[in-house]
C-alpha atoms as a PDB file:
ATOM      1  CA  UNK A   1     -29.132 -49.640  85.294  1.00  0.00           C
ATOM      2  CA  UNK A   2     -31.543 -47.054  83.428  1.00  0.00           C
ATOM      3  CA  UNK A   3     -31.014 -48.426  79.965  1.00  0.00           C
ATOM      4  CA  UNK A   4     -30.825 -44.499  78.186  1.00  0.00           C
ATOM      5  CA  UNK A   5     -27.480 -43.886  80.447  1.00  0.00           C
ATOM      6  CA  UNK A   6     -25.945 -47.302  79.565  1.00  0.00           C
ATOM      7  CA  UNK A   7     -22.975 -46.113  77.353  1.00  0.00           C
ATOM      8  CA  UNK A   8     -22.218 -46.832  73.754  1.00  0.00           C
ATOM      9  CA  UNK A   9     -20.748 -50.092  71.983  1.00  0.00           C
ATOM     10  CA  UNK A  10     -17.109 -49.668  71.316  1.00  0.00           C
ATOM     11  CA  UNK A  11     -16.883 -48.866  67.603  1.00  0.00           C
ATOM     12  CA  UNK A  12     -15.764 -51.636  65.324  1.00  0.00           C
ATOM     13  CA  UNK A  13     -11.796 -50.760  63.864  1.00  0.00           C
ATOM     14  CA  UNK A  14     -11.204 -51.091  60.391  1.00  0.00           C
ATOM     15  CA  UNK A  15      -9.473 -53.713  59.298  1.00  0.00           C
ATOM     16  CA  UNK A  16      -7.502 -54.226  56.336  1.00  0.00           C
ATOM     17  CA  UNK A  17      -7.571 -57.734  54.248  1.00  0.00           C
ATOM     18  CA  UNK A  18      -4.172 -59.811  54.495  1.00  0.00           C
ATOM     19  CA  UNK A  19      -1.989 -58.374  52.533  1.00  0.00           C
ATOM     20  CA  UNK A  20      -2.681 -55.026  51.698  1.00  0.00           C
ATOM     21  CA  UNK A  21       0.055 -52.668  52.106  1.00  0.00           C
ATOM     22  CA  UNK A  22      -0.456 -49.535  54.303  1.00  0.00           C
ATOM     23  CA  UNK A  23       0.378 -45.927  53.573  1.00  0.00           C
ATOM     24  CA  UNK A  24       3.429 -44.635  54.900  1.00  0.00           C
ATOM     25  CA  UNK A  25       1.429 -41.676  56.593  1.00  0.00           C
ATOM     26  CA  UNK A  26      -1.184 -44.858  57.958  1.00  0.00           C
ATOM     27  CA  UNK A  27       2.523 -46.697  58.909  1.00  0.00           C
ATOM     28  CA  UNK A  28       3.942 -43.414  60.734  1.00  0.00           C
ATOM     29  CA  UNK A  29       6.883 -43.491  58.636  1.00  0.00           C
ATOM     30  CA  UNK A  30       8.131 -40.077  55.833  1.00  0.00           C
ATOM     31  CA  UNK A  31       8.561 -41.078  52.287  1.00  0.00           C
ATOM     32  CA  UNK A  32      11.723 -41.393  52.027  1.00  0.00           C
ATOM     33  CA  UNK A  33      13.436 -38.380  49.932  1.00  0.00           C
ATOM     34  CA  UNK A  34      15.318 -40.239  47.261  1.00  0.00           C
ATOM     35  CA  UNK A  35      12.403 -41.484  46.027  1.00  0.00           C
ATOM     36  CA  UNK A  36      10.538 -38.207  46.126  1.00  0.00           C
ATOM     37  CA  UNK A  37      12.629 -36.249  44.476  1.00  0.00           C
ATOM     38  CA  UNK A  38      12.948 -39.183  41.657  1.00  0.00           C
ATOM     39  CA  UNK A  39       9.217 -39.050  41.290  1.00  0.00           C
ATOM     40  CA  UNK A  40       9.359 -35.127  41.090  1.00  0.00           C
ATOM     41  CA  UNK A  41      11.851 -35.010  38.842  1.00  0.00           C
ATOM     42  CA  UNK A  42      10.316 -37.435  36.228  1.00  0.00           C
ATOM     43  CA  UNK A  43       7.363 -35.707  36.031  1.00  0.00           C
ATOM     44  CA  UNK A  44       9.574 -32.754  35.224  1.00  0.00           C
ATOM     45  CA  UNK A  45      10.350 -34.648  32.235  1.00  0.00           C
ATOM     46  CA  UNK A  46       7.485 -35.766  31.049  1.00  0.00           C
ATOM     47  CA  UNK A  47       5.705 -32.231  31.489  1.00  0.00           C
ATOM     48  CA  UNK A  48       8.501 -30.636  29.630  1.00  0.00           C
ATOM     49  CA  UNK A  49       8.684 -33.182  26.756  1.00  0.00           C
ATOM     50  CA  UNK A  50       5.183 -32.875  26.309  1.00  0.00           C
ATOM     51  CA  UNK A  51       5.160 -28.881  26.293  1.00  0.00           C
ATOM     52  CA  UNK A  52       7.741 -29.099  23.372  1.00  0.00           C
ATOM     53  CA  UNK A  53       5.649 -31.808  21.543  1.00  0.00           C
ATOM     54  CA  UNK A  54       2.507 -29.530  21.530  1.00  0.00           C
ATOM     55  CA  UNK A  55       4.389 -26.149  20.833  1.00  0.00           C
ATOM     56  CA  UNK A  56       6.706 -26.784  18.294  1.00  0.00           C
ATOM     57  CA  UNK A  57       5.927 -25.895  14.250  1.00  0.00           C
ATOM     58  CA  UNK A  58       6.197 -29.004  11.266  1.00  0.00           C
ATOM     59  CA  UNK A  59       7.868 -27.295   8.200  1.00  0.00           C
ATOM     60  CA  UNK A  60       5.199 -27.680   6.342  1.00  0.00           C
ATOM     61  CA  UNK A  61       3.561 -24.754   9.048  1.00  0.00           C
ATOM     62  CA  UNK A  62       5.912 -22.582   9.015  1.00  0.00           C
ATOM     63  CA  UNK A  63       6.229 -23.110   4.135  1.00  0.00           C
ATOM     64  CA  UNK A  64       2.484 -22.181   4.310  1.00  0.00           C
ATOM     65  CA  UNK A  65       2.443 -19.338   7.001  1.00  0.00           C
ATOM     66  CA  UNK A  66       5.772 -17.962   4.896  1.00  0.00           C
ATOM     67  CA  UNK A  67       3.584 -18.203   1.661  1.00  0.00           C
ATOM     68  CA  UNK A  68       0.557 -16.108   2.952  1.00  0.00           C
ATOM     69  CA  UNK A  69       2.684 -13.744   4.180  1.00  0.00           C
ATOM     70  CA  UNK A  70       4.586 -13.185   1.394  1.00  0.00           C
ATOM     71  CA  UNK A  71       1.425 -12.658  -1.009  1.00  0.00           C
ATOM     72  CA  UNK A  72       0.055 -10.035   1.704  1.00  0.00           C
ATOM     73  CA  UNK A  73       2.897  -8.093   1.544  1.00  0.00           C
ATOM     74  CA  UNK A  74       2.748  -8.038  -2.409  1.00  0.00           C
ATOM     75  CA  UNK A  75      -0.808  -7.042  -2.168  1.00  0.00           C
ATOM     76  CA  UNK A  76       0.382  -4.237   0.111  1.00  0.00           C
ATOM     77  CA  UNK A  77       3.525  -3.208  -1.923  1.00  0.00           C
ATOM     78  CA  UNK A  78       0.859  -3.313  -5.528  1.00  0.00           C
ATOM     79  CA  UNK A  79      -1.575  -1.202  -4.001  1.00  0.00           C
ATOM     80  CA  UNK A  80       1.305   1.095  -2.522  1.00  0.00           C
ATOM     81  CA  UNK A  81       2.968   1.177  -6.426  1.00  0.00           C
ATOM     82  CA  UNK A  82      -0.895   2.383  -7.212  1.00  0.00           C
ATOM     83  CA  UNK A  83      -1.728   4.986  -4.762  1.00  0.00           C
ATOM     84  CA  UNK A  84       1.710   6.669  -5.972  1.00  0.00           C
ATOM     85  CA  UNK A  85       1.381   6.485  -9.840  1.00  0.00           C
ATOM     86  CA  UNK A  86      -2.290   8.149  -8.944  1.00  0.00           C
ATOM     87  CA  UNK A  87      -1.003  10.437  -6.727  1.00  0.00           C
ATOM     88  CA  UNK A  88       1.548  11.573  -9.715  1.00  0.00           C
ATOM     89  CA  UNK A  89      -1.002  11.391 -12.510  1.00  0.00           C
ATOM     90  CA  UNK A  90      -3.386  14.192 -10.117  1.00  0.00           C
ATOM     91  CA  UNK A  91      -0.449  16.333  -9.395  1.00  0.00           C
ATOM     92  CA  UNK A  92       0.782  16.038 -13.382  1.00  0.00           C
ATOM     93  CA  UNK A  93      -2.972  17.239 -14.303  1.00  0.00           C
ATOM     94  CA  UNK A  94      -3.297  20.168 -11.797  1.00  0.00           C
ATOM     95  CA  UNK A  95      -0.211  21.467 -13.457  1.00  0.00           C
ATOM     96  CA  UNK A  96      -1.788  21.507 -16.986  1.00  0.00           C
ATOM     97  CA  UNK A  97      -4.694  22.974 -15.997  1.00  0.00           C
ATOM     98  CA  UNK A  98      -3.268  25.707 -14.732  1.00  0.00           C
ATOM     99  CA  UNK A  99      -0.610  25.958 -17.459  1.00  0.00           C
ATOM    100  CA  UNK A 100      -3.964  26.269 -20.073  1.00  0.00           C
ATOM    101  CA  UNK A 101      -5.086  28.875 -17.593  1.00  0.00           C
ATOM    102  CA  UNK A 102      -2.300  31.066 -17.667  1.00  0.00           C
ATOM    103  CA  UNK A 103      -1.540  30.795 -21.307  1.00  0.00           C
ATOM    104  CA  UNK A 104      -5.750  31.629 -21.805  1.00  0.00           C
ATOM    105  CA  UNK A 105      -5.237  34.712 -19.922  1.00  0.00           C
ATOM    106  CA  UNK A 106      -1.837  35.501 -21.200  1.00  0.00           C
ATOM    107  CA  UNK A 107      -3.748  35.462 -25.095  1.00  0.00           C
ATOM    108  CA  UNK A 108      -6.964  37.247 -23.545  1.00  0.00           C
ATOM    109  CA  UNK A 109      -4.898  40.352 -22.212  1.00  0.00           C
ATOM    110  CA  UNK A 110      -3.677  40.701 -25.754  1.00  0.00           C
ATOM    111  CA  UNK A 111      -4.999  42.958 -28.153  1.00  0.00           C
ATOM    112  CA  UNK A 112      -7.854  41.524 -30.423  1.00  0.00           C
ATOM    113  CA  UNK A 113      -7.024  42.086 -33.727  1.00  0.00           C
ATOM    114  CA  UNK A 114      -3.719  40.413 -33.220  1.00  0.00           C
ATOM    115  CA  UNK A 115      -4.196  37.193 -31.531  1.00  0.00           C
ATOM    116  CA  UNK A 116      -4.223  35.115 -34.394  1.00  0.00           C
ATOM    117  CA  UNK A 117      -1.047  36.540 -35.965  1.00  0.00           C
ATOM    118  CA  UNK A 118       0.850  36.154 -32.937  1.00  0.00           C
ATOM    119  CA  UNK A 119      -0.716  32.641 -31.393  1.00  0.00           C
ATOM    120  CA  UNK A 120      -0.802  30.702 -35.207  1.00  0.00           C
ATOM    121  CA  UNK A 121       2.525  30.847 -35.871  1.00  0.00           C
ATOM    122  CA  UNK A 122       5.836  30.055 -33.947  1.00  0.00           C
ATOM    123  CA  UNK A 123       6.952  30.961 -31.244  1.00  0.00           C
ATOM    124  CA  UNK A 124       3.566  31.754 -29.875  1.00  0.00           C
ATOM    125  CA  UNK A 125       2.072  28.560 -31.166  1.00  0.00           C
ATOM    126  CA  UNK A 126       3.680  26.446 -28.486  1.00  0.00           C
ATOM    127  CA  UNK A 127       4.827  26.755 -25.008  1.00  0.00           C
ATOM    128  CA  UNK A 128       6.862  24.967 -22.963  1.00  0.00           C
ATOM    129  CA  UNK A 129       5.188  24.149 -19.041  1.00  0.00           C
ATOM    130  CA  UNK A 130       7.780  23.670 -16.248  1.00  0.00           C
ATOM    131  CA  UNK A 131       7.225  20.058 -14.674  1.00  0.00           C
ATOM    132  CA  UNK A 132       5.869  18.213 -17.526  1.00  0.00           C
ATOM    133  CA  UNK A 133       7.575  17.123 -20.525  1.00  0.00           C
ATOM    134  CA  UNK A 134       7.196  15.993 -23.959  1.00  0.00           C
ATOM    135  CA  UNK A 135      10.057  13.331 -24.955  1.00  0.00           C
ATOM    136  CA  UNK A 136      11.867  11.373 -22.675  1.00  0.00           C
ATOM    137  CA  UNK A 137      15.923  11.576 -22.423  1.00  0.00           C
ATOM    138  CA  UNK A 138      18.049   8.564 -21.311  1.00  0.00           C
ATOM    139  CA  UNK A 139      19.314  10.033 -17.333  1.00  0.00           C
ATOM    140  CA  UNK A 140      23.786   9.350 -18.880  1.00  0.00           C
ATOM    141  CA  UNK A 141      23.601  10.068 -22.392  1.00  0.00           C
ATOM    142  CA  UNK A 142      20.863  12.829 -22.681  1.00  0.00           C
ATOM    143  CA  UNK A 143      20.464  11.317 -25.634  1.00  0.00           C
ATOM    144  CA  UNK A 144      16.024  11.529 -26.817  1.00  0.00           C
ATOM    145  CA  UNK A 145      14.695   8.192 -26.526  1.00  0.00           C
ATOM    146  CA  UNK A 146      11.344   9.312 -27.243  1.00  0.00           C
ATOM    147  CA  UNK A 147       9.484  12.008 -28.528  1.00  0.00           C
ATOM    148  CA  UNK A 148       5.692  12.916 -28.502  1.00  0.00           C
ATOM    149  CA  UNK A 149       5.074  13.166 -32.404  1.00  0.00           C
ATOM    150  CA  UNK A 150       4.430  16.608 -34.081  1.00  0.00           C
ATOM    151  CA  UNK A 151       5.437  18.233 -30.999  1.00  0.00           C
ATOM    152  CA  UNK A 152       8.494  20.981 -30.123  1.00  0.00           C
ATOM    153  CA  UNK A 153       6.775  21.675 -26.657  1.00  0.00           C
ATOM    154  CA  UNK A 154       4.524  20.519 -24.045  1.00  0.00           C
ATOM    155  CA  UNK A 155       1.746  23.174 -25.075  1.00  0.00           C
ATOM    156  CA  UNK A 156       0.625  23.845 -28.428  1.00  0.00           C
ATOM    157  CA  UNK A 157      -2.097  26.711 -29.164  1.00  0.00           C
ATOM    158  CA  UNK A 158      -4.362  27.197 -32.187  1.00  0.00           C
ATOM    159  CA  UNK A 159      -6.550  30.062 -33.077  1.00  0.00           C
ATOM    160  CA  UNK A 160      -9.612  29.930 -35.482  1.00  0.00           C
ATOM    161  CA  UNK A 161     -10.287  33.408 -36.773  1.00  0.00           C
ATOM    162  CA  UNK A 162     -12.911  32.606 -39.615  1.00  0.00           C
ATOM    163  CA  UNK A 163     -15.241  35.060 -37.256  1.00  0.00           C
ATOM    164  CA  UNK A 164     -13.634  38.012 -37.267  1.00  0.00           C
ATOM    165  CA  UNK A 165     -15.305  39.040 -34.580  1.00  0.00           C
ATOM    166  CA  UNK A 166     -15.609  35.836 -32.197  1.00  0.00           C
ATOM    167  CA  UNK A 167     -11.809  33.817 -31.949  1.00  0.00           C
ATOM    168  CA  UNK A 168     -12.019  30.119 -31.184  1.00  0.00           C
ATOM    169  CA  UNK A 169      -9.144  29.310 -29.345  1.00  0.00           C
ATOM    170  CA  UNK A 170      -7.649  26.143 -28.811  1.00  0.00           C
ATOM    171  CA  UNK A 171      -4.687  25.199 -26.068  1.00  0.00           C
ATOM    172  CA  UNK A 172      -3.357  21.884 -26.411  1.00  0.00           C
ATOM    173  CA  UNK A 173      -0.873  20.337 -23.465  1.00  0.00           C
ATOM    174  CA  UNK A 174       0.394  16.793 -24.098  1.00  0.00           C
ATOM    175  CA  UNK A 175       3.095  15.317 -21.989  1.00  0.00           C
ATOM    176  CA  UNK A 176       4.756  11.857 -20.728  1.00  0.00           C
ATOM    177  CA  UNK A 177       3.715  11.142 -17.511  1.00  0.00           C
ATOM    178  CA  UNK A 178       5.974  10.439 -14.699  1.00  0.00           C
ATOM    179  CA  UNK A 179       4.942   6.558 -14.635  1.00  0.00           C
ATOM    180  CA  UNK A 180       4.804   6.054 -18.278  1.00  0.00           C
ATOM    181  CA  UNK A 181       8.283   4.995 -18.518  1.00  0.00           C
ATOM    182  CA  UNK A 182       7.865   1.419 -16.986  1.00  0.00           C
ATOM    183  CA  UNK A 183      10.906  -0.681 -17.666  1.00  0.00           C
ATOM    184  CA  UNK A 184      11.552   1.030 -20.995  1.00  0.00           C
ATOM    185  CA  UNK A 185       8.005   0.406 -22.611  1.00  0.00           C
ATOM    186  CA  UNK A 186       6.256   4.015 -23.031  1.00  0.00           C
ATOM    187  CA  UNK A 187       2.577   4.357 -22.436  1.00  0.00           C
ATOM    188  CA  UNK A 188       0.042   6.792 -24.105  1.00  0.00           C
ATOM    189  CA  UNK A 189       1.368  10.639 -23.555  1.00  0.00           C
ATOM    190  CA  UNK A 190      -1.566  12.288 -21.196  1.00  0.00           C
ATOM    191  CA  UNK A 191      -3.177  15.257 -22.966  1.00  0.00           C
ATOM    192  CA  UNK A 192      -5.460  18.173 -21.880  1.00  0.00           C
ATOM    193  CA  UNK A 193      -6.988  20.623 -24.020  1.00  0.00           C
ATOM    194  CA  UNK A 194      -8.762  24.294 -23.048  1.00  0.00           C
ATOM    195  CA  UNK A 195     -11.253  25.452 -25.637  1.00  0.00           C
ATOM    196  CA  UNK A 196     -12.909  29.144 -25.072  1.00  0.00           C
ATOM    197  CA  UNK A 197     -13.594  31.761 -27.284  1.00  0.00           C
ATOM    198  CA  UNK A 198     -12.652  35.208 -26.988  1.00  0.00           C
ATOM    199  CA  UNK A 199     -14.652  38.270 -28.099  1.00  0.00           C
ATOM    200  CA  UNK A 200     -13.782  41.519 -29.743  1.00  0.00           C
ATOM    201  CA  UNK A 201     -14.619  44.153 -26.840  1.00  0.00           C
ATOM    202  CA  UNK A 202     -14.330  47.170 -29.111  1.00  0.00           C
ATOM    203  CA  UNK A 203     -17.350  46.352 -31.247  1.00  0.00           C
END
């Protein structure tokens, strides 16, 4: 026989050692389903125990996120409280300013040679402006609980005539702000003043 056509050795089969135990697929046989579904639903278990291990919060977590929340939002409320006492300080000035600028131009219009007898005495010494105030009334009683001193009204106006020719004139607005009442302590009353001179136009 042409020894390159003689076939091949049989293959050797692989044996096992005495003893060894054999896979149920190797043994032909189905696991049985008892025992499947116990091994199925340990590992349920275990998976699920283990979630709620890792997920869950100690108390001292959830006493320190608590804490750092709570000083955020008093940051937040503080610099709220701020923004709004500016916001009514700005709005309290605008309204002086252009109280002083009416009153200037209410005096300018008039004539000359009596601005300083009717602006240096009362009533045309002192004017009242209509959203500021100068002493503060309890909200029941109406009763003053404070009053700006040496004032009758929020604007007070002066006139320095010692030029005859040349008036100095002076318009003084004090008032208490909006936030100055802060659980019953008073701050400093907010003041703006208007100097300008006004000039005989006949000479």
């Amino acid at each position: 026989m042409n020894p390159i056509l003689s076939p091949l050795p049989p293959m050797p089969q692989s044996r096992r050692p005495p003893g060894s135990r054999r896979s149920l697929h190797e043994a032909g046989r189905r696991p049985e389903r008892g025992r499947v579904e116990g091994l199925v639903r340990r590992s349920s278990v275990v998976s699920v125990r283990r979630t709620a291990g890792e997920g869950g919060f100690t108390i001292l977590e959830v006493m320190i996120a608590s804490t750092i929340i709570l000083l955020v939002l008093v940051g937040l409320l503080s610099s709220l409280a701020k923004s709004q006492q500016l916001k009514a300080t700005t709005a309290e000035y605008q309204t002086a300013l252009e109280a002083a600028r009416q009153k200037f131009e209410e005096i300018q219009s008039t004539t000359f040679s009596t601005i300083a007898a009717t602006y240096n005495v009362a009533p045309g010494n002192s004017f009242a402006v209509t959203g500021l105030i100068h002493e503060s009334r309890q909200t029941l009683t109406g009763i003053v609980n404070y009053s700006i001193p040496g004032r009758t009204n929020v604007g007070r106006v002066t006139v320095d005539s010692t030029n005859t020719d040349l008036l100095l004139v002076t318009i003084d607005l004090q008032w208490i702000g909006v936030m100055s009442n802060i659980q019953g302590a008073i701050a400093q009353p907010q003041s703006y003043t208007l100097v300008s001179q006004i000039a005989d136009r006949n000479k």
